[in-house]
Protein backbone atom coordinates (compact mmCIF):
# COMPACT_ATOMS: atom_id res chain seq x y z
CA UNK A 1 -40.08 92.26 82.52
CA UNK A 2 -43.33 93.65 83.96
CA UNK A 3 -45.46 91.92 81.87
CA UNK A 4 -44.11 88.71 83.00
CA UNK A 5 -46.21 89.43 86.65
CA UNK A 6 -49.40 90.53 84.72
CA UNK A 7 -52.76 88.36 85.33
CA UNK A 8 -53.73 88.08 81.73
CA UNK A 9 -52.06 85.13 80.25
CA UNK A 10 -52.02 85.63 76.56
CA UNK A 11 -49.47 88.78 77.83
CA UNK A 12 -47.14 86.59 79.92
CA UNK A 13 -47.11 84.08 77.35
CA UNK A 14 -46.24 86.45 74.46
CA UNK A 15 -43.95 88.54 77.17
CA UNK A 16 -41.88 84.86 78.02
CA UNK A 17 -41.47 83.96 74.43
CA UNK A 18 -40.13 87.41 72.92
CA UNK A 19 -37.74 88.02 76.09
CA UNK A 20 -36.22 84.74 75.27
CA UNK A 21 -35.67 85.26 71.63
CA UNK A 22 -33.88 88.57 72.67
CA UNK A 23 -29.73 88.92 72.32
CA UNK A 24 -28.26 88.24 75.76
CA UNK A 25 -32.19 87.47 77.17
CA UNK A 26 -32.05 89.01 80.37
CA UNK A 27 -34.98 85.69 81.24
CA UNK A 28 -33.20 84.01 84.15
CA UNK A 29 -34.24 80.39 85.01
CA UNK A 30 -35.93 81.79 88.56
CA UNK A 31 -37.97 83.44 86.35
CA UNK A 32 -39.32 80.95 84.31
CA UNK A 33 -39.81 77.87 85.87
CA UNK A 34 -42.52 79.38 88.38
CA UNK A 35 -44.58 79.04 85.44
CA UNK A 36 -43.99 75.47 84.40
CA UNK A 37 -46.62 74.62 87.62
CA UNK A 38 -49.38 77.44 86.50
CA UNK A 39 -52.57 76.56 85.89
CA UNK A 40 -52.52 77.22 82.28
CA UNK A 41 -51.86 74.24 79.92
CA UNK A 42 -50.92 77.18 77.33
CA UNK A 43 -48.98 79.44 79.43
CA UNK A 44 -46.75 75.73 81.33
CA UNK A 45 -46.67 74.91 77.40
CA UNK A 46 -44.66 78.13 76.72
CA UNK A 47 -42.24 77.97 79.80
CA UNK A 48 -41.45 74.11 79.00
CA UNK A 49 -40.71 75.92 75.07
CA UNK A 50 -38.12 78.20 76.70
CA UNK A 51 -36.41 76.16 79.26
CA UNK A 52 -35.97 73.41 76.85
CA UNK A 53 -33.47 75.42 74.96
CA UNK A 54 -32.00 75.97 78.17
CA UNK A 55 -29.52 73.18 78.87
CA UNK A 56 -27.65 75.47 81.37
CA UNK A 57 -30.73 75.63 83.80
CA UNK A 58 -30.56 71.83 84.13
CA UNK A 59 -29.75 72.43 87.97
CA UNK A 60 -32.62 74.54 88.72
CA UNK A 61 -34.80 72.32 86.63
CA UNK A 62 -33.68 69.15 88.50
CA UNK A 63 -34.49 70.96 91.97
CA UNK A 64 -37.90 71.84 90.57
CA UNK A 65 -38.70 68.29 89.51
CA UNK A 66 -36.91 66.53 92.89
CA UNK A 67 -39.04 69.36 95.22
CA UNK A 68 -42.05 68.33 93.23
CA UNK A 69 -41.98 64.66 93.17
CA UNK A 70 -40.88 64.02 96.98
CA UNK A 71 -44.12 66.17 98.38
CA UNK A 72 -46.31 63.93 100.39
CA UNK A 73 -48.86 64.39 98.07
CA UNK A 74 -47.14 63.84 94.83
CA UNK A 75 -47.93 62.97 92.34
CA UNK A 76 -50.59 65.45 92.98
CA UNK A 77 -52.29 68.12 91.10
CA UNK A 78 -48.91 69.26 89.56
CA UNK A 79 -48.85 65.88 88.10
CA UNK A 80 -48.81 66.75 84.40
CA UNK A 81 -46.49 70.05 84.57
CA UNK A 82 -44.20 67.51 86.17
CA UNK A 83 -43.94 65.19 83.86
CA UNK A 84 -44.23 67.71 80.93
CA UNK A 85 -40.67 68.63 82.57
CA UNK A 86 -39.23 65.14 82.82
CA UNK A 87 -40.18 64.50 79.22
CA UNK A 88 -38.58 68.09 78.20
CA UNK A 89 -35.14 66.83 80.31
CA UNK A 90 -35.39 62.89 80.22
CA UNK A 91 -32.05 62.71 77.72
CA UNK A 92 -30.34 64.76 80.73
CA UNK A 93 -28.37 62.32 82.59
CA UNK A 94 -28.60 64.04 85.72
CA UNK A 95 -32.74 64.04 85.40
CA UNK A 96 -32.51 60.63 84.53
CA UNK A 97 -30.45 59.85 87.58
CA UNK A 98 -32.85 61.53 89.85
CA UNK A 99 -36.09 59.61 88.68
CA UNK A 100 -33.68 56.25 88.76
CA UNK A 101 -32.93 56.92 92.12
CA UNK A 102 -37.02 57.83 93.21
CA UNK A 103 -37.99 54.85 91.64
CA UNK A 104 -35.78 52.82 93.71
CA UNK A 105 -37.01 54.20 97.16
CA UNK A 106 -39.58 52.13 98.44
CA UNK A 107 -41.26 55.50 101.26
CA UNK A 108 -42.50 57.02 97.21
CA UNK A 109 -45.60 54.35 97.55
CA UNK A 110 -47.24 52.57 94.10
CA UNK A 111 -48.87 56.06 93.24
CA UNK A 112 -45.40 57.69 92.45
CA UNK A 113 -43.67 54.54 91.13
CA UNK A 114 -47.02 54.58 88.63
CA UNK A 115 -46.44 57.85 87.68
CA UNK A 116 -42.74 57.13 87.02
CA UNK A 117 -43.06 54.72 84.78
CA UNK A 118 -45.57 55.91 83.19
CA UNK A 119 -43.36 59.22 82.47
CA UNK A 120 -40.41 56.61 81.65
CA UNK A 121 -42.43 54.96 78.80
CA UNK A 122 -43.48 58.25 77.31
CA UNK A 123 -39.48 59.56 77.23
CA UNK A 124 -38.25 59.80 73.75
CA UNK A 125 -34.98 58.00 73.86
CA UNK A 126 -32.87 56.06 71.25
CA UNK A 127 -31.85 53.56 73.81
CA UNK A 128 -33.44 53.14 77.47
CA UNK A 129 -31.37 53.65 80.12
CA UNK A 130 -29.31 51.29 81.83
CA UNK A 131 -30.09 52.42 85.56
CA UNK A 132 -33.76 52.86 84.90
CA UNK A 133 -34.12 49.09 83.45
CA UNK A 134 -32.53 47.89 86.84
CA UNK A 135 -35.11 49.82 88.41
CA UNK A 136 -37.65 48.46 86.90
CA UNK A 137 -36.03 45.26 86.89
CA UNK A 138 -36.08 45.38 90.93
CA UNK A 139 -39.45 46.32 90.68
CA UNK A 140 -40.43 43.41 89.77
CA UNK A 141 -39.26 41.58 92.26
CA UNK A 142 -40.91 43.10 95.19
CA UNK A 143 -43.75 45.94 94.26
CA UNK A 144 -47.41 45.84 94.83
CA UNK A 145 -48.56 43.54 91.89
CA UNK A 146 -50.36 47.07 89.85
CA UNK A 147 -46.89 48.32 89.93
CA UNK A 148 -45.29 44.68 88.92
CA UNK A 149 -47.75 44.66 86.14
CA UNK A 150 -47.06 48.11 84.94
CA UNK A 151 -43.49 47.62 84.69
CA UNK A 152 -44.03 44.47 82.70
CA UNK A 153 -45.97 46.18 80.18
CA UNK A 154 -43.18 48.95 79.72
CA UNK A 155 -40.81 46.07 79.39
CA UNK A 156 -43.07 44.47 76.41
CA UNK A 157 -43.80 48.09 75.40
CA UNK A 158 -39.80 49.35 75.00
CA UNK A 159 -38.51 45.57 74.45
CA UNK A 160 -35.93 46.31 77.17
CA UNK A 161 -33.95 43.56 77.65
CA UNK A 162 -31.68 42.24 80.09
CA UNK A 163 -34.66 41.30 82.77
CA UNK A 164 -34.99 38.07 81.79
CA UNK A 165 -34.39 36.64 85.24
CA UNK A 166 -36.51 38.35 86.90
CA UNK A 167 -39.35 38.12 84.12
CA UNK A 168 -38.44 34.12 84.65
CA UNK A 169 -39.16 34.44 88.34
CA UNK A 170 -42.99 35.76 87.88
CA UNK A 171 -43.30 33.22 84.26
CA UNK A 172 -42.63 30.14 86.67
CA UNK A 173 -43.59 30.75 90.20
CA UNK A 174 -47.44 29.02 91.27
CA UNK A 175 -47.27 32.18 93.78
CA UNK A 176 -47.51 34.84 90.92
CA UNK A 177 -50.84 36.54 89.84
CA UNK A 178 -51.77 34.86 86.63
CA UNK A 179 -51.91 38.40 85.01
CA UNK A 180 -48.72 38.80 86.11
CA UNK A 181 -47.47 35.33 84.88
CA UNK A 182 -49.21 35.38 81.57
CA UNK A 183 -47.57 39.27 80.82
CA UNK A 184 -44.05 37.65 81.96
CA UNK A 185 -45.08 35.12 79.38
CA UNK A 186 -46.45 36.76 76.56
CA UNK A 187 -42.07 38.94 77.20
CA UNK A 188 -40.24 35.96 77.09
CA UNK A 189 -41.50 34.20 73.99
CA UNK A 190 -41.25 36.62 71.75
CA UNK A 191 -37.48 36.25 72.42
CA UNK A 192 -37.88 32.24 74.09
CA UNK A 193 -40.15 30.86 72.08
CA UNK A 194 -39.97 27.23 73.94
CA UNK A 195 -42.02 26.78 77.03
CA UNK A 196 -41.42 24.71 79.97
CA UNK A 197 -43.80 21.82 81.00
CA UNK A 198 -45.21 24.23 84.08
CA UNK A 199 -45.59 27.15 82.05
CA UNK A 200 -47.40 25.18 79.24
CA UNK A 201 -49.84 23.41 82.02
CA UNK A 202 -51.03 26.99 83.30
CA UNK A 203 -51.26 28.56 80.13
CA UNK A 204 -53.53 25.99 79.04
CA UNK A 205 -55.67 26.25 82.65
CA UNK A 206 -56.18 29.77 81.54
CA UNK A 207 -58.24 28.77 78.74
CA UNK A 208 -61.48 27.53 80.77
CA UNK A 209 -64.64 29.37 80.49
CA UNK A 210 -64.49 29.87 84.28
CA UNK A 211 -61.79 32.38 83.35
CA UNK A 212 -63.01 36.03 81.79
CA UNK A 213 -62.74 36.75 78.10
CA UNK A 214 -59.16 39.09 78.49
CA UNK A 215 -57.72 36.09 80.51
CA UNK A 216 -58.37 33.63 77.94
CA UNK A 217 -57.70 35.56 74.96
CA UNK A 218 -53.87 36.17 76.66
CA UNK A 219 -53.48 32.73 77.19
CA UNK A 220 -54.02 31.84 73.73
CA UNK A 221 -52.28 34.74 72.52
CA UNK A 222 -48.68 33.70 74.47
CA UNK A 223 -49.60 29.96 73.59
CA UNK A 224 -50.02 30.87 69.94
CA UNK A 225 -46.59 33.19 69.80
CA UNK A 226 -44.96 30.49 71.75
CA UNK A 227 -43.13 27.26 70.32
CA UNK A 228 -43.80 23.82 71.40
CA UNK A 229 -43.20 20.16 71.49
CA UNK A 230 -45.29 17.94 68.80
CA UNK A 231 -46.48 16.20 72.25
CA UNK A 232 -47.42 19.21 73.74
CA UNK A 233 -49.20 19.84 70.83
CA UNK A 234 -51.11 17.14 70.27
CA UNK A 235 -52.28 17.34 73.57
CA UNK A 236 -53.53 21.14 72.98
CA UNK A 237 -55.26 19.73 69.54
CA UNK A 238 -56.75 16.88 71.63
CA UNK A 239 -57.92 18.55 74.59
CA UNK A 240 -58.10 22.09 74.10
CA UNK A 241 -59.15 22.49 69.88
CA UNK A 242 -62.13 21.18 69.62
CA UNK A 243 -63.33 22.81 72.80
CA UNK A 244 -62.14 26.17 71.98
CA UNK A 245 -64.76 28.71 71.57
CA UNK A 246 -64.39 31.28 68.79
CA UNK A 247 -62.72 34.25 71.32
CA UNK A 248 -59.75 31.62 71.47
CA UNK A 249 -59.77 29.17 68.39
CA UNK A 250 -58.05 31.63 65.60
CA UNK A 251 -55.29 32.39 68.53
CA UNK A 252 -54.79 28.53 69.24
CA UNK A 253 -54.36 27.89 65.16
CA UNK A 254 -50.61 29.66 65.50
CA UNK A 255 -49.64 27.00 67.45
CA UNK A 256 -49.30 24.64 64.96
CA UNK A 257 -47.15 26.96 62.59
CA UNK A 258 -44.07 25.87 63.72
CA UNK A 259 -44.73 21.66 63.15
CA UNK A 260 -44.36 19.60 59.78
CA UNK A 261 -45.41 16.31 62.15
CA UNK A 262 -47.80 14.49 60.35
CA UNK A 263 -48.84 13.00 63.42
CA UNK A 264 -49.08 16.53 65.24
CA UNK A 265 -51.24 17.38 61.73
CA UNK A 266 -53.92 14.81 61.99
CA UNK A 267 -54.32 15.78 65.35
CA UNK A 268 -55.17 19.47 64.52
CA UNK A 269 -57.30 18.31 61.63
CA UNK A 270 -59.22 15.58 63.54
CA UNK A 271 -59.93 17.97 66.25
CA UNK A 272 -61.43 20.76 64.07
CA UNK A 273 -63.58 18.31 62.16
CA UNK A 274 -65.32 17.64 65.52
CA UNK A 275 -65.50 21.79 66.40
CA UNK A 276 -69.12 23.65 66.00
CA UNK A 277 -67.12 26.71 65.78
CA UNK A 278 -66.76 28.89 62.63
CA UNK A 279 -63.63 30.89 61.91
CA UNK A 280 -64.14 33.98 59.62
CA UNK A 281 -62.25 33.74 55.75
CA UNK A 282 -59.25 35.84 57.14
CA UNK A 283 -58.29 32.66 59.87
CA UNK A 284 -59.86 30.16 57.19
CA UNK A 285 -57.08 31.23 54.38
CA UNK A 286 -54.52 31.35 57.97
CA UNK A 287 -55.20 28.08 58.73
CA UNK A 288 -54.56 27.06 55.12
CA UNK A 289 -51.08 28.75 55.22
CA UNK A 290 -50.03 26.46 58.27
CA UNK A 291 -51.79 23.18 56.00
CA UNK A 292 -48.90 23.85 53.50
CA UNK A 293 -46.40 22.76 55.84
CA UNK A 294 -47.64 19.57 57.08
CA UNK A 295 -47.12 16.28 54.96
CA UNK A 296 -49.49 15.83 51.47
CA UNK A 297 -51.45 13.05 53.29
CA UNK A 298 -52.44 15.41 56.09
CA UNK A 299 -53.36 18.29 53.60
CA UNK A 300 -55.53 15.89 51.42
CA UNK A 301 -57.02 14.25 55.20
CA UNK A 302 -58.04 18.34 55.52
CA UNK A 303 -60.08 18.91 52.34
CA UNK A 304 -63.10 17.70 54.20
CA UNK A 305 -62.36 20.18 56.63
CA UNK A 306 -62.08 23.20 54.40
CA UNK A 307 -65.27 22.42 52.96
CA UNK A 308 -66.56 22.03 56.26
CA UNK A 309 -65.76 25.65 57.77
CA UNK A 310 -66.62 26.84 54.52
CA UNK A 311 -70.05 25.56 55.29
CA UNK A 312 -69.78 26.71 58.75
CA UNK A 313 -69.24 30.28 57.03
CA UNK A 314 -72.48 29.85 54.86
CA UNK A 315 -74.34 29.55 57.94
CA UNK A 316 -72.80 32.17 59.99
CA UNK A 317 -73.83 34.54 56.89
CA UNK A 318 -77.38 32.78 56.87
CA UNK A 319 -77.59 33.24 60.71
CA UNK A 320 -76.53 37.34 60.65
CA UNK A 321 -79.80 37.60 58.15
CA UNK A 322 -81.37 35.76 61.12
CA UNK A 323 -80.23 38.08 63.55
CA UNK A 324 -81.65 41.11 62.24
CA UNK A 325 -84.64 40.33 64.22
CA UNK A 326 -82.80 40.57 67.65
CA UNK A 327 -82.16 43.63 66.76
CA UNK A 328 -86.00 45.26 67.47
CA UNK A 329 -86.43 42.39 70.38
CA UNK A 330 -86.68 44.77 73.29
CA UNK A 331 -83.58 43.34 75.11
CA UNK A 332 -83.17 45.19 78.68
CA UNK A 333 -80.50 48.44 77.98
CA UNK A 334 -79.56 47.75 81.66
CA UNK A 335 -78.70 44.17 81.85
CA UNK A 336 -77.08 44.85 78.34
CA UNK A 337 -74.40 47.19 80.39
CA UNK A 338 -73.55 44.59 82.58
CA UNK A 339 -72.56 42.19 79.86
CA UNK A 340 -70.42 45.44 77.87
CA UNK A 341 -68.76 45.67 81.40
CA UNK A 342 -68.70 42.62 82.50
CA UNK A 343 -66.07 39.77 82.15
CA UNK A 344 -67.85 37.11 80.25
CA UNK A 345 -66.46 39.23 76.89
CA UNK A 346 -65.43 42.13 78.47
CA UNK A 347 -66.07 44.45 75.61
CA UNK A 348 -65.05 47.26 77.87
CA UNK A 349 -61.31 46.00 77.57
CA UNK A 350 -61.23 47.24 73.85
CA UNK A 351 -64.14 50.03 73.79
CA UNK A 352 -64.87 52.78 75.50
CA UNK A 353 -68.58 54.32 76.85
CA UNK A 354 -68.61 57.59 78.04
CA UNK A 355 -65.51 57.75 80.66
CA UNK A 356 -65.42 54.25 80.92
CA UNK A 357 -63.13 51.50 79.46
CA UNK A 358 -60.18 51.44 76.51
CA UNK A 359 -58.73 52.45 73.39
CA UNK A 360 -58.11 49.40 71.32
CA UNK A 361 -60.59 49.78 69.17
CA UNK A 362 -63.17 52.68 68.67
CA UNK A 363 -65.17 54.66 71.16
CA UNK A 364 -68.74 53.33 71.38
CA UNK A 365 -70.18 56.55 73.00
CA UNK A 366 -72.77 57.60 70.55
CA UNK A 367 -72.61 54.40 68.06
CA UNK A 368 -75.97 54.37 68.28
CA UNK A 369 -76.32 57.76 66.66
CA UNK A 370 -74.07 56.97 63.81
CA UNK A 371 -74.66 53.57 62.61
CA UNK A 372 -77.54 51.17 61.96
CA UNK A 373 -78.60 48.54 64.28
CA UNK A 374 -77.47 46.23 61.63
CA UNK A 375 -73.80 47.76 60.92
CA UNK A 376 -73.81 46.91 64.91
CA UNK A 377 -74.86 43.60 64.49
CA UNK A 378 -72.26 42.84 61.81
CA UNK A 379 -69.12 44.75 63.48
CA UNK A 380 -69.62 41.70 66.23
CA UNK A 381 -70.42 38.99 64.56
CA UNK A 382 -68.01 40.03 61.71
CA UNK A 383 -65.48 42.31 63.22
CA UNK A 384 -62.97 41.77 59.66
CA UNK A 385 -65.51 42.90 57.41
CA UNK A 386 -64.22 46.25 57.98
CA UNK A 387 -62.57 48.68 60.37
CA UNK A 388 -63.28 51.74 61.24
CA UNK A 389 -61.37 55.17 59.98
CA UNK A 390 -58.21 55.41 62.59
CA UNK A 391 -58.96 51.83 63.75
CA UNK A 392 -57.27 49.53 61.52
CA UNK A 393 -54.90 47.03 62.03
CA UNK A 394 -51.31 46.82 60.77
CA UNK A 395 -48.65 44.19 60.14
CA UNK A 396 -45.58 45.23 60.78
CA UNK A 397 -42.40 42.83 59.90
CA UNK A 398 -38.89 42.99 61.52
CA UNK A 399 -35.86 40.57 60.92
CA UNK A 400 -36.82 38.81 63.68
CA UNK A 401 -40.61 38.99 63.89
CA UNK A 402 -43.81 40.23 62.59
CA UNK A 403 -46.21 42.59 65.35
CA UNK A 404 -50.15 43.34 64.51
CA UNK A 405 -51.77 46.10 65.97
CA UNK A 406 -53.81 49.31 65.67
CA UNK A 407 -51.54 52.48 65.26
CA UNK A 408 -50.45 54.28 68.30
CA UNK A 409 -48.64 56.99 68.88
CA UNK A 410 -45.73 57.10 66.36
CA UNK A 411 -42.47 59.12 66.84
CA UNK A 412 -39.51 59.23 64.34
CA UNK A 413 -37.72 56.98 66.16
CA UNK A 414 -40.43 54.36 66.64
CA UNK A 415 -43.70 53.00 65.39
CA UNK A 416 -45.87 52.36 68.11
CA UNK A 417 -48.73 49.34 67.69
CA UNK A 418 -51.74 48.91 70.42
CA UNK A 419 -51.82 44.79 70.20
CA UNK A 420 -53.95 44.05 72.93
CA UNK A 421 -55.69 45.82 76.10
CA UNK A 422 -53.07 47.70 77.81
CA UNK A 423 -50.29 46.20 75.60
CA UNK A 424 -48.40 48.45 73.09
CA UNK A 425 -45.21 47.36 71.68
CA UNK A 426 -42.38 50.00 70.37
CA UNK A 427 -40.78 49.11 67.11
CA UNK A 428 -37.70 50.81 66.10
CA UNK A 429 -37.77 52.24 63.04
CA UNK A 430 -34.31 50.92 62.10
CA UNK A 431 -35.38 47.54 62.94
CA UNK A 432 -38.85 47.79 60.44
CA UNK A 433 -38.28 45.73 57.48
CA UNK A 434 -42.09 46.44 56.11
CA UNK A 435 -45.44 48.01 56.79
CA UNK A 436 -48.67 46.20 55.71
CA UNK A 437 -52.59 46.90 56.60
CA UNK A 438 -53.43 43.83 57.70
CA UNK A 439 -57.60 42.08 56.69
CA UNK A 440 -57.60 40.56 60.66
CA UNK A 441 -59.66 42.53 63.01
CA UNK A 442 -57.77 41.99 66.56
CA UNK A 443 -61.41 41.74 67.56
CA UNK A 444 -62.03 37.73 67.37
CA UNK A 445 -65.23 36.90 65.71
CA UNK A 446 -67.90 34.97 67.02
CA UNK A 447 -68.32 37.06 70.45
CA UNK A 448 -72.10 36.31 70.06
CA UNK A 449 -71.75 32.91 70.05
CA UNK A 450 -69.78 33.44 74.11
CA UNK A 451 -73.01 35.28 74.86
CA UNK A 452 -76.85 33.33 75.66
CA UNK A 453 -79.64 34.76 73.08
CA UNK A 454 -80.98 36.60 76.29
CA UNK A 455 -77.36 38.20 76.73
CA UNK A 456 -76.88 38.94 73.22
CA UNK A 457 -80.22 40.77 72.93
CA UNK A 458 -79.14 42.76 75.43
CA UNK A 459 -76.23 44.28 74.29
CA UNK A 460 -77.79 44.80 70.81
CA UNK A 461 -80.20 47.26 72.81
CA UNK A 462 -77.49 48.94 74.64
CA UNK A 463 -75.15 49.80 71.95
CA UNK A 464 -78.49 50.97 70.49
CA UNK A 465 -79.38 53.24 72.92
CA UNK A 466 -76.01 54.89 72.92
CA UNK A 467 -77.38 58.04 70.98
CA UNK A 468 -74.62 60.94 72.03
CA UNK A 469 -74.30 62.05 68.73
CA UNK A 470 -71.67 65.34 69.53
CA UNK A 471 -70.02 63.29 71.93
CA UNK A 472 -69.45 60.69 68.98
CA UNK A 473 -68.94 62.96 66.64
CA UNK A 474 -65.68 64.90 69.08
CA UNK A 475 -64.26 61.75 69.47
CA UNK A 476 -64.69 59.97 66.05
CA UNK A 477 -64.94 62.71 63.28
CA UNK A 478 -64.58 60.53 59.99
CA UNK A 479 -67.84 58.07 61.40
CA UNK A 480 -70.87 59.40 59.79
């Protein structure tokens, strides 16, 4: 038992394990969970071993977490042994009690209700928990809006259901953020697929160019998951299509899916006639698939349009040859950051530089180092052509719906897909009727068509200059 008090870890650790494989261990829980706030990841990792196979410490263990997580300071700097011991007790009912009950007081502040649910959504559970979803639920009704939007992407994330009043509330009031509205949105269609007159009117505001890339892309994305009228639809072919850049126009094609109008049908057609934009051979062969259920006079009214993206394609291929020159045009490193981080395509949503931005699709610290100006130049202007190792997208089918997404974090009850900036969706396993790679980058093509020659010279020269080759190499092994 001496050892267990000795400075150098790899004793203790060794020491904790063997006394706790003993017959009758004389390990008491006392003991033990001192350790689950030391320093050492390795050493906390050990304790959290034992005291999981310690049901009958679930009283000490609750006292440990409850001291911890009503500090002042908390969630503090004993953040992560914390929640390593909620996730190791989370299927106790007593432990999930206890962070039902914290999430409920309003004196915990948006740091701890953060941390909460953040804990919540990593808890390996075949079925959420009643009491926690009316948490959330009455979270959503009166928290600060980070903490609103948090628990609305846990909702999406877990497809909890049962909120749909209060997800109703945010979807239709004017007083809502629109991130806010357009996340209660993008919830209730996948199980609603209709949308109400208001809903449809500020879905379709979000779609301006005076709105950032990430708001417009959502917009389209709820719009195209969404079912509507043949009027509403025509007006969205009428005065939305044509104008549709190419961030939004592959989105906006789902929307017509669900019609066999031939009315509604001319009105897509006519309106992509009259678009400049091209759509990459992935959306091309998509929009063909929703052709086939319109009338035949509709389908033989698009053959001029077929050949007329096809020709759009030509050129796009033509202009990336073009392009190549941009490449060595001395565009300014600096005002090429501002555009990765800025909102006008918000690149930073998906990729990450150094500590900053997201994990849709691959880190771009070091690209520079490990692949050619040109495979840069392609990746955006042809982000299907192909994906990189780790990165590549999935379609996976249910009995009710089909989900596309980069692979997340899978456990054996659950396939996990990232589908959009901070958007993941949780699949039971049970409920998976298929698996399928999928040829659609989530990345829309035609970002450098958003951008001004200027613009898109600059970012060319900033993903150039990111040369951190170990960094790149740590964080994406299989690029070379």
């Amino acid at each position: 038992m001496k050892r267990l008090r000795t400075r150098i870890l790899k004793i203790r650790k060794t020491a904790l394990i063997a006394l706790d494989q003993m017959d009758h261990s004389p390990l008491t829980a006392e003991q033990v969970i001192p350790e689950l706030s030391d320093k050492s990841k390795e050493l906390r990792t050990a304790a959290l071993w034992v005291v999981s196979h310690h049901r009958d410490w679930s009283g000490p263990i609750l006292s440990f977490l409850e001291t911890r997580l009503r500090s002042p300071d908390s969630p503090g700097p004993e953040a992560e042994p914390v929640r390593e011991a909620l996730l190791a007790f989370c299927a106790d009912a007593a432990v999930q009690k206890m962070a039902g009950d914290l999430l409920s007081e309003a004196a915990g502040g948006a740091k701890r209700e953060l941390f909460l649910l953040d804990t919540m959504d990593r808890c390996e559970l075949k079925e959420f928990p009643a009491l926690w979803a009316e948490r959330v639920g009455a979270l959503l009704d009166h928290s600060a809006a980070a903490v609103r939007l948090r628990a609305l992407n846990l909702i999406r994330a877990l497809q909890i259901t049962g909120l749909d009043d209060h997800l109703e509330k945010i979807a239709s009031s004017a007083a809502s953020p629109a991130e806010l509205r357009t996340t209660a949105l993008a919830v209730l269609v996948r199980r609603h697929p209709g949308l109400d007159d208001g809903a449809y009117q500020f879905l379709l505001r979000q779609l301006g160019r005076d709105h950032d890339a990430a708001t417009r892309l959502a917009a389209a994305q709820v719009l195209g998951n969404s079912r509507r009228s043949d009027a509403q639809l025509i007006t969205l072919a009428n005065q939305h299509l044509q104008h549709a850049d190419a961030l939004i126009l592959p989105r906006l094609l789902d929307s017509f899916s669900n019609s066999t109008s031939a009315e509604t049908g001319k009105a897509m057609v006519s309106a992509l006639l009259k678009s400049s934009v091209s759509i990459g051979e992935p959306d091309a062969k998509r929009l063909q698939e929703i052709l086939q259920k319109y009338p035949e006079d509709i389908r033989s009214a698009a053959r001029p349009l077929v050949a007329h993206l096809e020709e759009l394609q030509k050129a796009r291929i033509k202009r990336l040859r073009q392009l190549d020159s941009l490449l060595s045009a001395g565009g300014d490193i600096g005002r090429g950051r501002r555009i990765f981080f800025g909102e006008k395509v918000a690149c930073y949503h998906c990729h990450t530089i150094g500590k900053q931005g997201g994990h849709v699709g691959p880190d771009l610290t070091g690209v520079g180092a490990i692949r050619s100006g040109h495979d840069i130049l392609e990746a955006i202007v042809f982000p299907s052509a192909s994906f990189v190792p780790g990165f590549e997208i999935y379609n996976v089918e249910t009995k009710t719906d089909t989900y596309a997404g980069v692979r997340g974090e899978d456990t054996p009850a659950a396939i996990t897909l990232v589908t959009r900036p901070q958007a993941e969706i949780r699949i039971p396993r049970k409920q998976v009727v298929s698996i399928k790679p999928s040829s659609i980058s989530l990345m829309p093509e035609g970002l450098d068509e958003s951008l001004t020659r200027s613009e898109f010279i600059d970012l060319l020269a900033f993903l150039q200059a990111q040369k951190s080759r170990e960094i790149a190499q740590v964080r994406n092994p299989e690029a070379h």
